[in-house]
Protein backbone atom coordinates (compact mmCIF):
# COMPACT_ATOMS: atom_id res chain seq x y z
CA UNK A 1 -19.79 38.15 0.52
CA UNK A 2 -18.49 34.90 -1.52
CA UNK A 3 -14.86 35.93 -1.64
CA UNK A 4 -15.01 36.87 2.33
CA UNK A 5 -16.75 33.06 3.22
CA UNK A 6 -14.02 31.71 0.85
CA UNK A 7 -11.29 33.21 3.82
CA UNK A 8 -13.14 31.25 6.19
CA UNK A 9 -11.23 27.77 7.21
CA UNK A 10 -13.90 25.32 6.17
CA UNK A 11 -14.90 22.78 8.61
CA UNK A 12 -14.35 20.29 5.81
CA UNK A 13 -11.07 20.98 5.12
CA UNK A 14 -9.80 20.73 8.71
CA UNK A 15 -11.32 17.31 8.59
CA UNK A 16 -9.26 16.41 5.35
CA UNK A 17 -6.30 17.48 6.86
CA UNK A 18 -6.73 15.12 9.91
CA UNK A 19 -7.42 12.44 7.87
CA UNK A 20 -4.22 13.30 5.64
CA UNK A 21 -2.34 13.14 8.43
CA UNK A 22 -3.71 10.25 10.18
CA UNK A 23 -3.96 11.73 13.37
CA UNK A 24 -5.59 8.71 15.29
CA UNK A 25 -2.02 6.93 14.93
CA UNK A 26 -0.35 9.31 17.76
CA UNK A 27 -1.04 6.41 19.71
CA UNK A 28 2.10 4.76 18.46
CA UNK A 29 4.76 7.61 19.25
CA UNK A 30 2.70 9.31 22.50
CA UNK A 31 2.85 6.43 24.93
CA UNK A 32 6.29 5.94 25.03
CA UNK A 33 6.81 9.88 25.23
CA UNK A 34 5.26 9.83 28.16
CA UNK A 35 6.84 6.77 29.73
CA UNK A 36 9.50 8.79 29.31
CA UNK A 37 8.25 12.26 30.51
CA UNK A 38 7.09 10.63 33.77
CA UNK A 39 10.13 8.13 34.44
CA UNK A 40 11.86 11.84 34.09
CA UNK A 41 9.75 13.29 36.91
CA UNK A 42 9.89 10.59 38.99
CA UNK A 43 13.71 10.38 39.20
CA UNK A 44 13.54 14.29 39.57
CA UNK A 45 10.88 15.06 42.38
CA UNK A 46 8.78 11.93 42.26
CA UNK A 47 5.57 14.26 41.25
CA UNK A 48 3.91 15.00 37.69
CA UNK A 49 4.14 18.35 36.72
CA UNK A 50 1.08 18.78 34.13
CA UNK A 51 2.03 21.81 32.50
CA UNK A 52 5.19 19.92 31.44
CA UNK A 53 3.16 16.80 30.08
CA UNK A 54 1.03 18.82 28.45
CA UNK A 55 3.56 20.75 26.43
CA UNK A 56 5.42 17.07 25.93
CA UNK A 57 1.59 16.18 24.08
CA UNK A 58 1.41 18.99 22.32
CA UNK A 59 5.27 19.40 20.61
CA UNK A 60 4.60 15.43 20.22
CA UNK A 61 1.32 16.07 18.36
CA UNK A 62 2.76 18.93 16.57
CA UNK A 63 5.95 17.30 15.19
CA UNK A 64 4.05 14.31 13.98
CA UNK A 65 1.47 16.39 12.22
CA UNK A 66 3.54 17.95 10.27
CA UNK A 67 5.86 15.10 9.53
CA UNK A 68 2.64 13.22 8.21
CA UNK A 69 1.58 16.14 6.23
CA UNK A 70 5.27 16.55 4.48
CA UNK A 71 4.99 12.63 4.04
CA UNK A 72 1.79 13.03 2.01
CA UNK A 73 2.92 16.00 0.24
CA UNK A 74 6.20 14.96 -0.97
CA UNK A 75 4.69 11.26 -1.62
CA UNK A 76 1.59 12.34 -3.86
CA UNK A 77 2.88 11.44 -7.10
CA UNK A 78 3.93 8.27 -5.86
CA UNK A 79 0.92 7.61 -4.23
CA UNK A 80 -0.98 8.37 -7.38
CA UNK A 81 0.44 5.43 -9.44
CA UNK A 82 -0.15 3.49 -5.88
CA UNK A 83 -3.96 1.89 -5.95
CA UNK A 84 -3.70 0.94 -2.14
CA UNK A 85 -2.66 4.85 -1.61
CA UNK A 86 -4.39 6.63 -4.72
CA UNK A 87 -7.41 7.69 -2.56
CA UNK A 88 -5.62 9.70 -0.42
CA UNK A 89 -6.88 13.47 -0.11
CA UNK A 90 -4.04 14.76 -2.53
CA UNK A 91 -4.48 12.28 -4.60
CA UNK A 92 -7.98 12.99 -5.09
CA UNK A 93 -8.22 16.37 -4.75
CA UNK A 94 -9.96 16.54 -1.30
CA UNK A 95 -7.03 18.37 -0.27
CA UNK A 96 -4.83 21.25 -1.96
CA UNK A 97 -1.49 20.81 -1.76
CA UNK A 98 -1.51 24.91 -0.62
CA UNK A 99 -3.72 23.89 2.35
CA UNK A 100 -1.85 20.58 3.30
CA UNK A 101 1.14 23.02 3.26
CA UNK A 102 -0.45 25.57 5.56
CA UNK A 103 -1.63 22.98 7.63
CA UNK A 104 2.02 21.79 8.21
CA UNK A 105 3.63 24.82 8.83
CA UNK A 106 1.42 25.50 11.49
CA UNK A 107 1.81 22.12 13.14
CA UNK A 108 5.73 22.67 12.99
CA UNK A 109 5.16 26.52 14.24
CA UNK A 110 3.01 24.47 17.40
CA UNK A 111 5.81 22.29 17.61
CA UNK A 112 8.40 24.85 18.02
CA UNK A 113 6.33 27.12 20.44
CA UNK A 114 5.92 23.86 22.54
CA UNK A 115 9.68 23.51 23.04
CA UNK A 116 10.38 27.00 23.74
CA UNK A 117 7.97 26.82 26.72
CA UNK A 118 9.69 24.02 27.80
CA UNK A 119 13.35 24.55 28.59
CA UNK A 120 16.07 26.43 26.04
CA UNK A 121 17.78 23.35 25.47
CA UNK A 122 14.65 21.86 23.44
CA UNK A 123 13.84 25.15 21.58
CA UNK A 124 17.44 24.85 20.57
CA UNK A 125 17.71 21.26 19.62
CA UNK A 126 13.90 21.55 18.13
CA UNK A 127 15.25 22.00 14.40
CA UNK A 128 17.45 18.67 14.54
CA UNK A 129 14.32 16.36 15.60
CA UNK A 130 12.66 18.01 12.58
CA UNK A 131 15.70 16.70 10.16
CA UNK A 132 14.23 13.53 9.93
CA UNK A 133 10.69 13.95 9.25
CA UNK A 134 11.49 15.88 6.46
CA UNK A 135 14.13 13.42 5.12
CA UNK A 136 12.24 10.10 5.62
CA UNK A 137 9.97 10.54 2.57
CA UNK A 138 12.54 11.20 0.24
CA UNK A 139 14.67 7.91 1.53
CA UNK A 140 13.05 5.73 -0.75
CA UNK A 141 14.04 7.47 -3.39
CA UNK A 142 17.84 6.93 -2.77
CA UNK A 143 18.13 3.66 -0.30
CA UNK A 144 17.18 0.68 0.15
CA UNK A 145 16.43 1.37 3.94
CA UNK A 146 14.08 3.93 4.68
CA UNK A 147 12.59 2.19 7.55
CA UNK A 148 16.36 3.15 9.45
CA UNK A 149 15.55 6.62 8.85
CA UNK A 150 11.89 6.23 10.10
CA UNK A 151 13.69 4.20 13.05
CA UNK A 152 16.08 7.55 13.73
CA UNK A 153 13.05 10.26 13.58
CA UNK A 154 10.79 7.65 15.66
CA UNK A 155 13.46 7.40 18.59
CA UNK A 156 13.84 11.45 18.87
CA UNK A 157 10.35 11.56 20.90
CA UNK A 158 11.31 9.81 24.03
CA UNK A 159 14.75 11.64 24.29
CA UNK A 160 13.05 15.13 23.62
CA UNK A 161 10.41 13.99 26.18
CA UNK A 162 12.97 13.59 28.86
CA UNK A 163 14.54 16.26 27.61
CA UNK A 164 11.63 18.62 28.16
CA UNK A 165 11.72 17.51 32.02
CA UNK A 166 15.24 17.90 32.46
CA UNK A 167 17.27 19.76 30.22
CA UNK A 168 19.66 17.47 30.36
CA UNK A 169 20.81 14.37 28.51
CA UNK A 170 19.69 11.39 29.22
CA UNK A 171 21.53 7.78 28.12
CA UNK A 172 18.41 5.97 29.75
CA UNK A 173 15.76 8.32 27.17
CA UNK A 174 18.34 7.43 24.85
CA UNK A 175 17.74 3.04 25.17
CA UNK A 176 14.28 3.92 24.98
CA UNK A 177 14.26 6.27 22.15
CA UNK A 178 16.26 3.32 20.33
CA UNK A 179 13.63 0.65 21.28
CA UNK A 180 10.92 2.68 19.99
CA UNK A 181 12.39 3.31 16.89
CA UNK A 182 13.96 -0.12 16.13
CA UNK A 183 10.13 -1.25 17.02
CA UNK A 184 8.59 1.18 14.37
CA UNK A 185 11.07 0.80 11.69
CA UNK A 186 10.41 -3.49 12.70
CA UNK A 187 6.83 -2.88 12.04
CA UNK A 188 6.88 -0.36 9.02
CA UNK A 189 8.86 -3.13 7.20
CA UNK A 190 5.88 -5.16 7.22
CA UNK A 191 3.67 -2.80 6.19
CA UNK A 192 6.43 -1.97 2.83
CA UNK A 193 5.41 -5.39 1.92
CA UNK A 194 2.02 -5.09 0.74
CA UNK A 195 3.13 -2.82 -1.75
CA UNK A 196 6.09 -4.78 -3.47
CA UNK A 197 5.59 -4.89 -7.15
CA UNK A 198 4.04 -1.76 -7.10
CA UNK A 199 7.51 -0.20 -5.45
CA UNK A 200 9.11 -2.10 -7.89
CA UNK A 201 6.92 -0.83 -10.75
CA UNK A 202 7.23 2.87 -9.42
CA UNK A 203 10.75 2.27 -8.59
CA UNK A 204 10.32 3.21 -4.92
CA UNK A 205 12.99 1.93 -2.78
CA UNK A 206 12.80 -0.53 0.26
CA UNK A 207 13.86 -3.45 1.71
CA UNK A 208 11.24 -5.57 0.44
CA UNK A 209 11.09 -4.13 -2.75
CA UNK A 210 14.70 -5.10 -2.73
CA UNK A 211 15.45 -8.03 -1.18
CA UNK A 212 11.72 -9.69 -1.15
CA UNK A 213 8.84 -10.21 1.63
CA UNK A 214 10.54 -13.09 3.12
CA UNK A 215 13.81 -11.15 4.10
CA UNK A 216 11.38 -8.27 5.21
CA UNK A 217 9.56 -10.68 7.94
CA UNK A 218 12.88 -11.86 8.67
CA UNK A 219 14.33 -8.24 9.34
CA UNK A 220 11.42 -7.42 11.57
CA UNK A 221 11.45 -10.24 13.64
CA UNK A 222 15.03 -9.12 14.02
CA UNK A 223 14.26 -6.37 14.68
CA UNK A 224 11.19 -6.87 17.45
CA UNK A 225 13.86 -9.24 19.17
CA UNK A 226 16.25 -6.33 19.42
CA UNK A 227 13.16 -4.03 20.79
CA UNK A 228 12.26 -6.13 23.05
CA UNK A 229 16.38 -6.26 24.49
CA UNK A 230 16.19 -2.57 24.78
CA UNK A 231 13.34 -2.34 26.80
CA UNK A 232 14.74 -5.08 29.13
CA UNK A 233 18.08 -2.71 29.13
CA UNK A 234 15.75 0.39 29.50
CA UNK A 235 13.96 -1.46 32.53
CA UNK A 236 17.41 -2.26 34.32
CA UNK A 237 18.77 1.15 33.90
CA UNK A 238 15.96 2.59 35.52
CA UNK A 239 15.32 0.17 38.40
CA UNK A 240 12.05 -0.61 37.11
CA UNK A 241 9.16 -2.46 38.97
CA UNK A 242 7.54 -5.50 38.45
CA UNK A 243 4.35 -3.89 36.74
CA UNK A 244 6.69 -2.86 34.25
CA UNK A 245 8.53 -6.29 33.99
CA UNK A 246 4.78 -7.18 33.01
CA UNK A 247 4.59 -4.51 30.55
CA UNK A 248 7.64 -6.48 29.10
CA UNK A 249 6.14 -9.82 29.00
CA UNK A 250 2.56 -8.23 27.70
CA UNK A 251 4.47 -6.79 25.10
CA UNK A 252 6.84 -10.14 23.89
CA UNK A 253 3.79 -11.87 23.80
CA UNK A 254 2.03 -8.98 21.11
CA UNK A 255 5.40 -9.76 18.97
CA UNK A 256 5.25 -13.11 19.20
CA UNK A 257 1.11 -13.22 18.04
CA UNK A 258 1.91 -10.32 15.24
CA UNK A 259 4.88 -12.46 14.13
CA UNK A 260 2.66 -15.69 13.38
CA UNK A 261 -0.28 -14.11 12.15
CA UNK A 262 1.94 -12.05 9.37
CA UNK A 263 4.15 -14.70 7.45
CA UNK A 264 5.79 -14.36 3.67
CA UNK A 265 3.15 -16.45 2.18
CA UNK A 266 -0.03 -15.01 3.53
CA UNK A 267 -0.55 -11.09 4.10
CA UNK A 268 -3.82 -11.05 4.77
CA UNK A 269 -3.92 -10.00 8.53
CA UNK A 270 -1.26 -7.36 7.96
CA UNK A 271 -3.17 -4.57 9.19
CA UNK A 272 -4.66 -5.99 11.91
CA UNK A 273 -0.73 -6.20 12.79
CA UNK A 274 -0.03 -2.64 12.25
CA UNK A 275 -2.98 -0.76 13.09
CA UNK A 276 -4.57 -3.39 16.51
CA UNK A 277 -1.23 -5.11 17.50
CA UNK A 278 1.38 -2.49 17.64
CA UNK A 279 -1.74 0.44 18.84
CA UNK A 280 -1.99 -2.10 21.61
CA UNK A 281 1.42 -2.70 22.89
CA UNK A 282 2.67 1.13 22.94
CA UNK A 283 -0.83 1.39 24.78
CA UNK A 284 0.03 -1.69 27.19
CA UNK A 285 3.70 -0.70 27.98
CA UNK A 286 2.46 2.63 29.14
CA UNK A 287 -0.69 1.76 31.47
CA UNK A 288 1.98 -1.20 33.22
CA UNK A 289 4.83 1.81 33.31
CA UNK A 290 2.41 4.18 35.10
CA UNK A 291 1.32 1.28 37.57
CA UNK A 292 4.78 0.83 38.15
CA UNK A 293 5.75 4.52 38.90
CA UNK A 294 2.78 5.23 40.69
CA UNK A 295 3.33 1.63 43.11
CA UNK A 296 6.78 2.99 43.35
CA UNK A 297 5.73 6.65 44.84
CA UNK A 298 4.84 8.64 41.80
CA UNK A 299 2.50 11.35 43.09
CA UNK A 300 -0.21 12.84 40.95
């Protein structure tokens, strides 16, 4: 009776493993999927195909999962010695590194049977975007710029997304996919900085471990000015409308208030950057893109 409950998924554990993995922070990487997925449909048939953007949310969902959970699992002994990240569930225990495992593996398995309903070409190009993910956690171990590999697996959703509507390449998926990456690995060097001298204690490699917090809020800056170029690109390449012009301005103006309310000196709003700031401009940019298809004869 005890050994045959034990084989029973416990509610618990399901809930660890969604907190391991963060899943709340889709919201960074889904919008801009689906800017892409419906851009895709409009230029094909001006008409949203659900079964499509459904299997776009759920490879999306899938891939992320199980990037976070091979994050956390490759990071635990790091995040140990970390006290910001030492209460994380394998880290504490709350989690088994066997179940964390299973848990990603069936996320990637989701993933994969995702893109196979899709189209060939993104069952076949499936492994590539999963390159990345895997890589990312063990960057900081061997460069000082992780946050470019981040960048790299960040800006495969939008081109997959497009891809999954098309089967074809895309150069306009491929601006966005860089915007949305440049943006993420902008952003994730300001979140590196509030763990400096541990990364330097640990010897965990990044750019402001490396090169200090200033140079960090310099680089992102850089690189939310370069974001923001690519989007304008993005919006000329695909003869956007004005709601999405909007979108642009909604979203230079969220860079512009997360860029003076994180400085070198004072760190103290930095996750009301991260977590509010950049939840709300992916969110933004999406709800002015689907105005702007939808104006311009998108039909549901």
């Amino acid at each position: 009776m005890t050994s045959a409950s034990a084989a029973i998924p416990q509610p618990g554990r399901t809930k660890a493993f969604l907190r391991l993995v963060m899943i709340e922070h889709s919201v960074f990487a889904l919008p801009f999927a689906y800017i892409a997925t419906l851009t895709a449909m409009f230029q094909a048939d001006r008409s949203i195909h659900w079964w499509t953007l459904l299997l776009v949310t759920v490879a999306m969902v899938g891939l992320r999962t199980f990037a976070m959970a091979a994050n956390r699992i490759i990071d635990r002994e790091i995040d140990a010695r970390n006290p910001r990240t030492a209460h994380r569930e394998l880290v504490t225990g709350a989690m088994s590194v066997k179940s964390a495992w299973t848990g990603a593996l069936i996320a990637l398995v989701i993933f994969l049977g995702a893109a196979a309903l899709l189209n060939p070409l993104c069952l076949a190009l499936a492994p590539i975007a999963v390159i990345p993910m895997v890589v990312y956690p063990y960057g900081k171990r061997f460069t000082n710029f992780p946050q470019a590999i981040l960048g790299l697996a960040q800006a495969m959703g939008p081109i997959g997304a497009w891809l999954a509507v098309t089967g074809q390449w895309s150069w306009e998926a491929v601006i966005l996919g860089l915007a949305v990456g440049v943006w993420i690995g902008g952003f994730d060097l300001i979140y590196a900085c509030q763990d400096v001298e541990t990364d330097r204690e640990v010897g965990v490699m990044s750019v402001p471990a490396r090169f200090g917090i200033p140079a960090a809020i310099r680089g992102a800056r850089a690189c939310h000015a370069v974001t923001t170029a690519l989007f304008v690109w993005y919006a000329l390449a695909t003869d956007a409308g004005v709601f999405f012009w909007l979108g642009l301005v909604i979203v230079a103006g969220a860079f512009l208030y997360e860029h003076t309310i994180v400085r070198p000196n004072d760190l103290s709003r930095l996750n009301r950057a991260f977590f509010q700031v950049n939840g709300f401009i992916g969110i933004a940019l999406f709800v002015c893109a689907l105005l702007d298809l939808l104006v311009r004869g998108l039909t549901v």
